[in-house]
N, C-alpha and C. Protein backbone atom coordinates (compact mmCIF):
# COMPACT_ATOMS: atom_id res chain seq x y z
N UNK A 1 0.83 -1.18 0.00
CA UNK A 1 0.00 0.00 0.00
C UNK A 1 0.89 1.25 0.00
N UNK A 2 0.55 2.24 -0.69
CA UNK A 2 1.37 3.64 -1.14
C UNK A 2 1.14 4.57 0.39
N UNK A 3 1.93 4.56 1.54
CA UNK A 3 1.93 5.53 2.70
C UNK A 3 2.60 6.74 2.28
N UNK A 4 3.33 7.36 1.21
CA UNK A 4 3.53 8.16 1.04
C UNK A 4 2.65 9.02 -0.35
N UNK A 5 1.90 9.91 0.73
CA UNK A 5 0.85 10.88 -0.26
C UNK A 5 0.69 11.81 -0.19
N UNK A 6 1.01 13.07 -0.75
CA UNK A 6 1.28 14.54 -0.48
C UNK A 6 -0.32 14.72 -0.26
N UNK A 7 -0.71 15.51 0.53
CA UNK A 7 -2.30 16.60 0.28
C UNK A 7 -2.25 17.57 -0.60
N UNK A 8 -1.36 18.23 -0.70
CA UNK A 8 -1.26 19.35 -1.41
C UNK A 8 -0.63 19.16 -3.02
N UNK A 9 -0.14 18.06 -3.35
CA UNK A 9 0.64 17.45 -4.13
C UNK A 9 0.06 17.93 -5.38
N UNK A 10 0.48 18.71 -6.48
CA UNK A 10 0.14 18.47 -7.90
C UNK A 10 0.74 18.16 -8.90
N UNK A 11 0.65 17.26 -9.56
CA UNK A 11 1.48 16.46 -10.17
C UNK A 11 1.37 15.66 -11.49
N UNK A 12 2.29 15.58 -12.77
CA UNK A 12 1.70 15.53 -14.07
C UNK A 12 0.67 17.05 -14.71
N UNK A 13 -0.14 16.67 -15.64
CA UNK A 13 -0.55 18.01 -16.28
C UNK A 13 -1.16 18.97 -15.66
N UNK A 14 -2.08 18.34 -14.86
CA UNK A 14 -2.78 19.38 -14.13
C UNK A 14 -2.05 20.44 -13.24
N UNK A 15 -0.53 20.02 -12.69
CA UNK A 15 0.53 20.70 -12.34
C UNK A 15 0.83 21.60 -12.75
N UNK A 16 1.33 20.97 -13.95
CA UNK A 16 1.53 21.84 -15.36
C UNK A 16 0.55 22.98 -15.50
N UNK A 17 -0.35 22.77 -16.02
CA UNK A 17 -1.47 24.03 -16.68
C UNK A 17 -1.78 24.47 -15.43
N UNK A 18 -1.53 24.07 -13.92
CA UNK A 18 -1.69 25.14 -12.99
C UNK A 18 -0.88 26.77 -13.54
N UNK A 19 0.36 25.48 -13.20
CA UNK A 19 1.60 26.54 -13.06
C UNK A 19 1.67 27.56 -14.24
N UNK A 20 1.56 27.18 -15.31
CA UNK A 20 1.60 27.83 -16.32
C UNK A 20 0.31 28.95 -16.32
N UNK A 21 -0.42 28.74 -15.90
CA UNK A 21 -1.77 29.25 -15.80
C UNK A 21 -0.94 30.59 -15.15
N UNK A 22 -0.30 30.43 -13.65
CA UNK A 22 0.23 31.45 -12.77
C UNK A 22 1.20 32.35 -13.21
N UNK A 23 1.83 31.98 -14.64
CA UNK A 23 3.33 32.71 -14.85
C UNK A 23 2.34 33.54 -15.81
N UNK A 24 1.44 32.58 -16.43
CA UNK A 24 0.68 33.80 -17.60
C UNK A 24 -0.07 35.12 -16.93
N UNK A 25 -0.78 34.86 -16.10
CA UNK A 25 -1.49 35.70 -14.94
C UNK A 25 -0.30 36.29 -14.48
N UNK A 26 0.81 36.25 -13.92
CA UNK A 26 2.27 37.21 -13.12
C UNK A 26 2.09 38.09 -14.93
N UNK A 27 2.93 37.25 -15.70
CA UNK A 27 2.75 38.44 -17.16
C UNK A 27 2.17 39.67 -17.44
N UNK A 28 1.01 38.92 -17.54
CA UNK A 28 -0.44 39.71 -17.77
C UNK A 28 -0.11 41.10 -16.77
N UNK A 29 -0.07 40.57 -15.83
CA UNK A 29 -0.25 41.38 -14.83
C UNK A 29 0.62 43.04 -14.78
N UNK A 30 2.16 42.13 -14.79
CA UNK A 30 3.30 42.77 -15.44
C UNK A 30 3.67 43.82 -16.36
N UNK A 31 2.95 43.46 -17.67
CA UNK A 31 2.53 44.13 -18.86
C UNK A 31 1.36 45.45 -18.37
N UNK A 32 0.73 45.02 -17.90
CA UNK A 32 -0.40 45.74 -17.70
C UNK A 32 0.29 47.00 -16.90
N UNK A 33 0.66 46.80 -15.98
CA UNK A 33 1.37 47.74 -15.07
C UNK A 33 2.51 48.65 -15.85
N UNK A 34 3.26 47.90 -16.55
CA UNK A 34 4.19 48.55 -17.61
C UNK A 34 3.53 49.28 -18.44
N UNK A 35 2.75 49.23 -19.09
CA UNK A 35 2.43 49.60 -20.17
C UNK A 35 0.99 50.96 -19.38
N UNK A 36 0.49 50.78 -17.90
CA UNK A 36 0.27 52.00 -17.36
C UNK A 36 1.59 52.95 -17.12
N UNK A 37 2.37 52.60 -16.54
CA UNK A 37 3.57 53.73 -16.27
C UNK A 37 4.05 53.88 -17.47
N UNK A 38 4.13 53.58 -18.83
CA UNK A 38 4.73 53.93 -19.43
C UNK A 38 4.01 54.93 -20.28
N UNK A 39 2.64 54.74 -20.20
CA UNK A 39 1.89 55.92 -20.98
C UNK A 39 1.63 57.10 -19.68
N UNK A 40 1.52 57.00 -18.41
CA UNK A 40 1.73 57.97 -17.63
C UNK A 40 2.83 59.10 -17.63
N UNK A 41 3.76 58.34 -17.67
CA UNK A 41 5.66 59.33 -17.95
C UNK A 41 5.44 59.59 -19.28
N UNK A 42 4.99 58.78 -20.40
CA UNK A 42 5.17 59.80 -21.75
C UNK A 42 4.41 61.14 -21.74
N UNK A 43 3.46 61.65 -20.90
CA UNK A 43 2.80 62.21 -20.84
C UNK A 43 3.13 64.08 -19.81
N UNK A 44 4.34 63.52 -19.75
CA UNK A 44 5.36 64.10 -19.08
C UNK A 44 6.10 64.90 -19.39
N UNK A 45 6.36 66.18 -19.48
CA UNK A 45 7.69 67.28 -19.80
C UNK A 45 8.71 67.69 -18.67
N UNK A 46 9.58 67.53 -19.18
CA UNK A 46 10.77 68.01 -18.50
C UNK A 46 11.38 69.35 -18.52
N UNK A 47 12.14 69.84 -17.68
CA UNK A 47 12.85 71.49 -17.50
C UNK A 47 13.49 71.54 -16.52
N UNK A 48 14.85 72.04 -17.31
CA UNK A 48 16.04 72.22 -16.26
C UNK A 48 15.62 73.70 -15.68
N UNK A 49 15.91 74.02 -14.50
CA UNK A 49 15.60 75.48 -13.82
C UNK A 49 17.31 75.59 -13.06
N UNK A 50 17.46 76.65 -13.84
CA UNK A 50 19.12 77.04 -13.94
C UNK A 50 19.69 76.48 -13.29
N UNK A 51 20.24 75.74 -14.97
CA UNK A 51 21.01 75.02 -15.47
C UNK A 51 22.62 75.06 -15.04
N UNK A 52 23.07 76.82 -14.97
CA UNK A 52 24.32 76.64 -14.31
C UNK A 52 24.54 76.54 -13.26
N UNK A 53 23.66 76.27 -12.35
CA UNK A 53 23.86 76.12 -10.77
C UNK A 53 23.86 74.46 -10.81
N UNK A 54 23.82 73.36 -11.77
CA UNK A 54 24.38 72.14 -11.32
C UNK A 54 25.81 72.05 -11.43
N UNK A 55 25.99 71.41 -10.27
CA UNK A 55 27.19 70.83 -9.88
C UNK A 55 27.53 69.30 -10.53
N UNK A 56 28.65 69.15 -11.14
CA UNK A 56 29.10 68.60 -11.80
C UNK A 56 29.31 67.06 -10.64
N UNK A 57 29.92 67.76 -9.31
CA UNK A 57 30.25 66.40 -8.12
C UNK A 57 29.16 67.29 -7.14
N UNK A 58 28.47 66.51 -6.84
CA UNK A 58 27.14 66.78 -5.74
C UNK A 58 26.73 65.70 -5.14
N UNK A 59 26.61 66.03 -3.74
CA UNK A 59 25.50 64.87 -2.97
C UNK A 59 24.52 63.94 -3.42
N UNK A 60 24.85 62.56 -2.75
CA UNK A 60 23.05 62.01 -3.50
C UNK A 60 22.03 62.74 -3.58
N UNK A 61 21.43 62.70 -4.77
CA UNK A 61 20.40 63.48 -5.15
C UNK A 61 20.47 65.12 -5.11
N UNK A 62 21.56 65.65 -4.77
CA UNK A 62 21.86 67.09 -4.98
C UNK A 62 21.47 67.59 -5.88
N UNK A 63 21.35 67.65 -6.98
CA UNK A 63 21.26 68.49 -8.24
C UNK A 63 19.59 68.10 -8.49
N UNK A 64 18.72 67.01 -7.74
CA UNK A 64 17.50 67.34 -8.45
C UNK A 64 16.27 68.33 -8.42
N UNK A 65 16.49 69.10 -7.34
CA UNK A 65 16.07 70.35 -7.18
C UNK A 65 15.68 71.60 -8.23
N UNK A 66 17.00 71.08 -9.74
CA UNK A 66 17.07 71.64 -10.27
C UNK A 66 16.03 71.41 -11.78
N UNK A 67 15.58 70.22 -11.34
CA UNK A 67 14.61 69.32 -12.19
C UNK A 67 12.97 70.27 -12.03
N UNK A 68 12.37 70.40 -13.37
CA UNK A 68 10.86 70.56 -12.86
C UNK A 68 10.13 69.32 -13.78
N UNK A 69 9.16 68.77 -13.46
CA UNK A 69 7.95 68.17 -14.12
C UNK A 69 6.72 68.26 -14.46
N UNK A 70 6.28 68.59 -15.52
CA UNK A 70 5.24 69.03 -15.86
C UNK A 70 4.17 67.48 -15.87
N UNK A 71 3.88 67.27 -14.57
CA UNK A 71 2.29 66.45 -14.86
C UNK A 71 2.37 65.75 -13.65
N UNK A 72 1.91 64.85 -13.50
CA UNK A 72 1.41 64.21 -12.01
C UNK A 72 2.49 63.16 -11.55
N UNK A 73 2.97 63.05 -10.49
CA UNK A 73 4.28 62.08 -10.21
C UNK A 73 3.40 60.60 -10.34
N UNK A 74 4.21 59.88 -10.62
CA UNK A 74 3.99 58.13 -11.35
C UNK A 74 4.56 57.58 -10.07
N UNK A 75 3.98 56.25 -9.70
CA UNK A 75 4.12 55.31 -8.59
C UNK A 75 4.38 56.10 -7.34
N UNK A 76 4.36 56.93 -7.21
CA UNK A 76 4.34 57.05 -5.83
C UNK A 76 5.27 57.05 -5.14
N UNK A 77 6.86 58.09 -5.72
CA UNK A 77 8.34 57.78 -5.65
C UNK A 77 8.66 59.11 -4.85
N UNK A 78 8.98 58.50 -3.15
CA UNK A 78 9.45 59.98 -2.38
C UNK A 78 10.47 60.12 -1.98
N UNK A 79 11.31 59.36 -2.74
CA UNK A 79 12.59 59.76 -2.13
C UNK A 79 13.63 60.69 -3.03
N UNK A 80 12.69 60.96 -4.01
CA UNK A 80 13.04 61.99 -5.06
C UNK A 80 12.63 63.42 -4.37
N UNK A 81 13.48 64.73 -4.77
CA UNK A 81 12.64 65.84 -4.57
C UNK A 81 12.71 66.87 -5.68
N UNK A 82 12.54 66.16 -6.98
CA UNK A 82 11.73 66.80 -7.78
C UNK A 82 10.78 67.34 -7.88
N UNK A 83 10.52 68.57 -8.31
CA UNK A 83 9.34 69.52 -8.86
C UNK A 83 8.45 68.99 -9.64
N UNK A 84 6.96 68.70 -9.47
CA UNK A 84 5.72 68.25 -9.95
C UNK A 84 4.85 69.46 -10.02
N UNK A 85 4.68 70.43 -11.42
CA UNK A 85 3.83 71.26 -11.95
C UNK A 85 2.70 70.48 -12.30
N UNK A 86 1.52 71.29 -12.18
CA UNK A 86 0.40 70.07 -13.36
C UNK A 86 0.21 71.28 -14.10
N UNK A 87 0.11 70.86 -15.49
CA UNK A 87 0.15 71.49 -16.86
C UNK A 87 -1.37 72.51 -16.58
């Protein structure tokens, strides 16, 4: 008699087309998210605000002060302190 039997065990195709089922769904998912941030930032203008006051050797993140953005900040990124105009 077989005493060794997983509960949770999946195994052969149905394994298979789980799993595969899950990487297509992670994809999907993936894409989807990409392809929001990426039409969000195209939507985006940039402007240096004088230009000769960057420093060539500066602190982390020193010089982005000098950055402006024209439109709404994307994901939700604060460790930046870039300028967010809305058009």
């Amino acid at each position: 008699m077989n005493e060794n039997r997983a509960l949770w065990g999946l195994h052969g195709l149905g394994g298979y087309f789980i799993a595969v089922a899950l990487l297509l769904g992670i994809l999907a998912y993936l894409t989807y998210a990409a392809i929001i941030t990426q039409t969000a930032t195209a939507q985006q203008n940039y402007e240096l605000k004088d230009p000769f006051g960057i420093k060539m050797i500066a602190p982390d993140l020193g010089n982005e002060p000098h950055i402006v953005i024209h439109g709404k900040p994307v994901g939700g990124d604060t460790l930046h302190k870039w300028q967010f105009v809305e058009k």
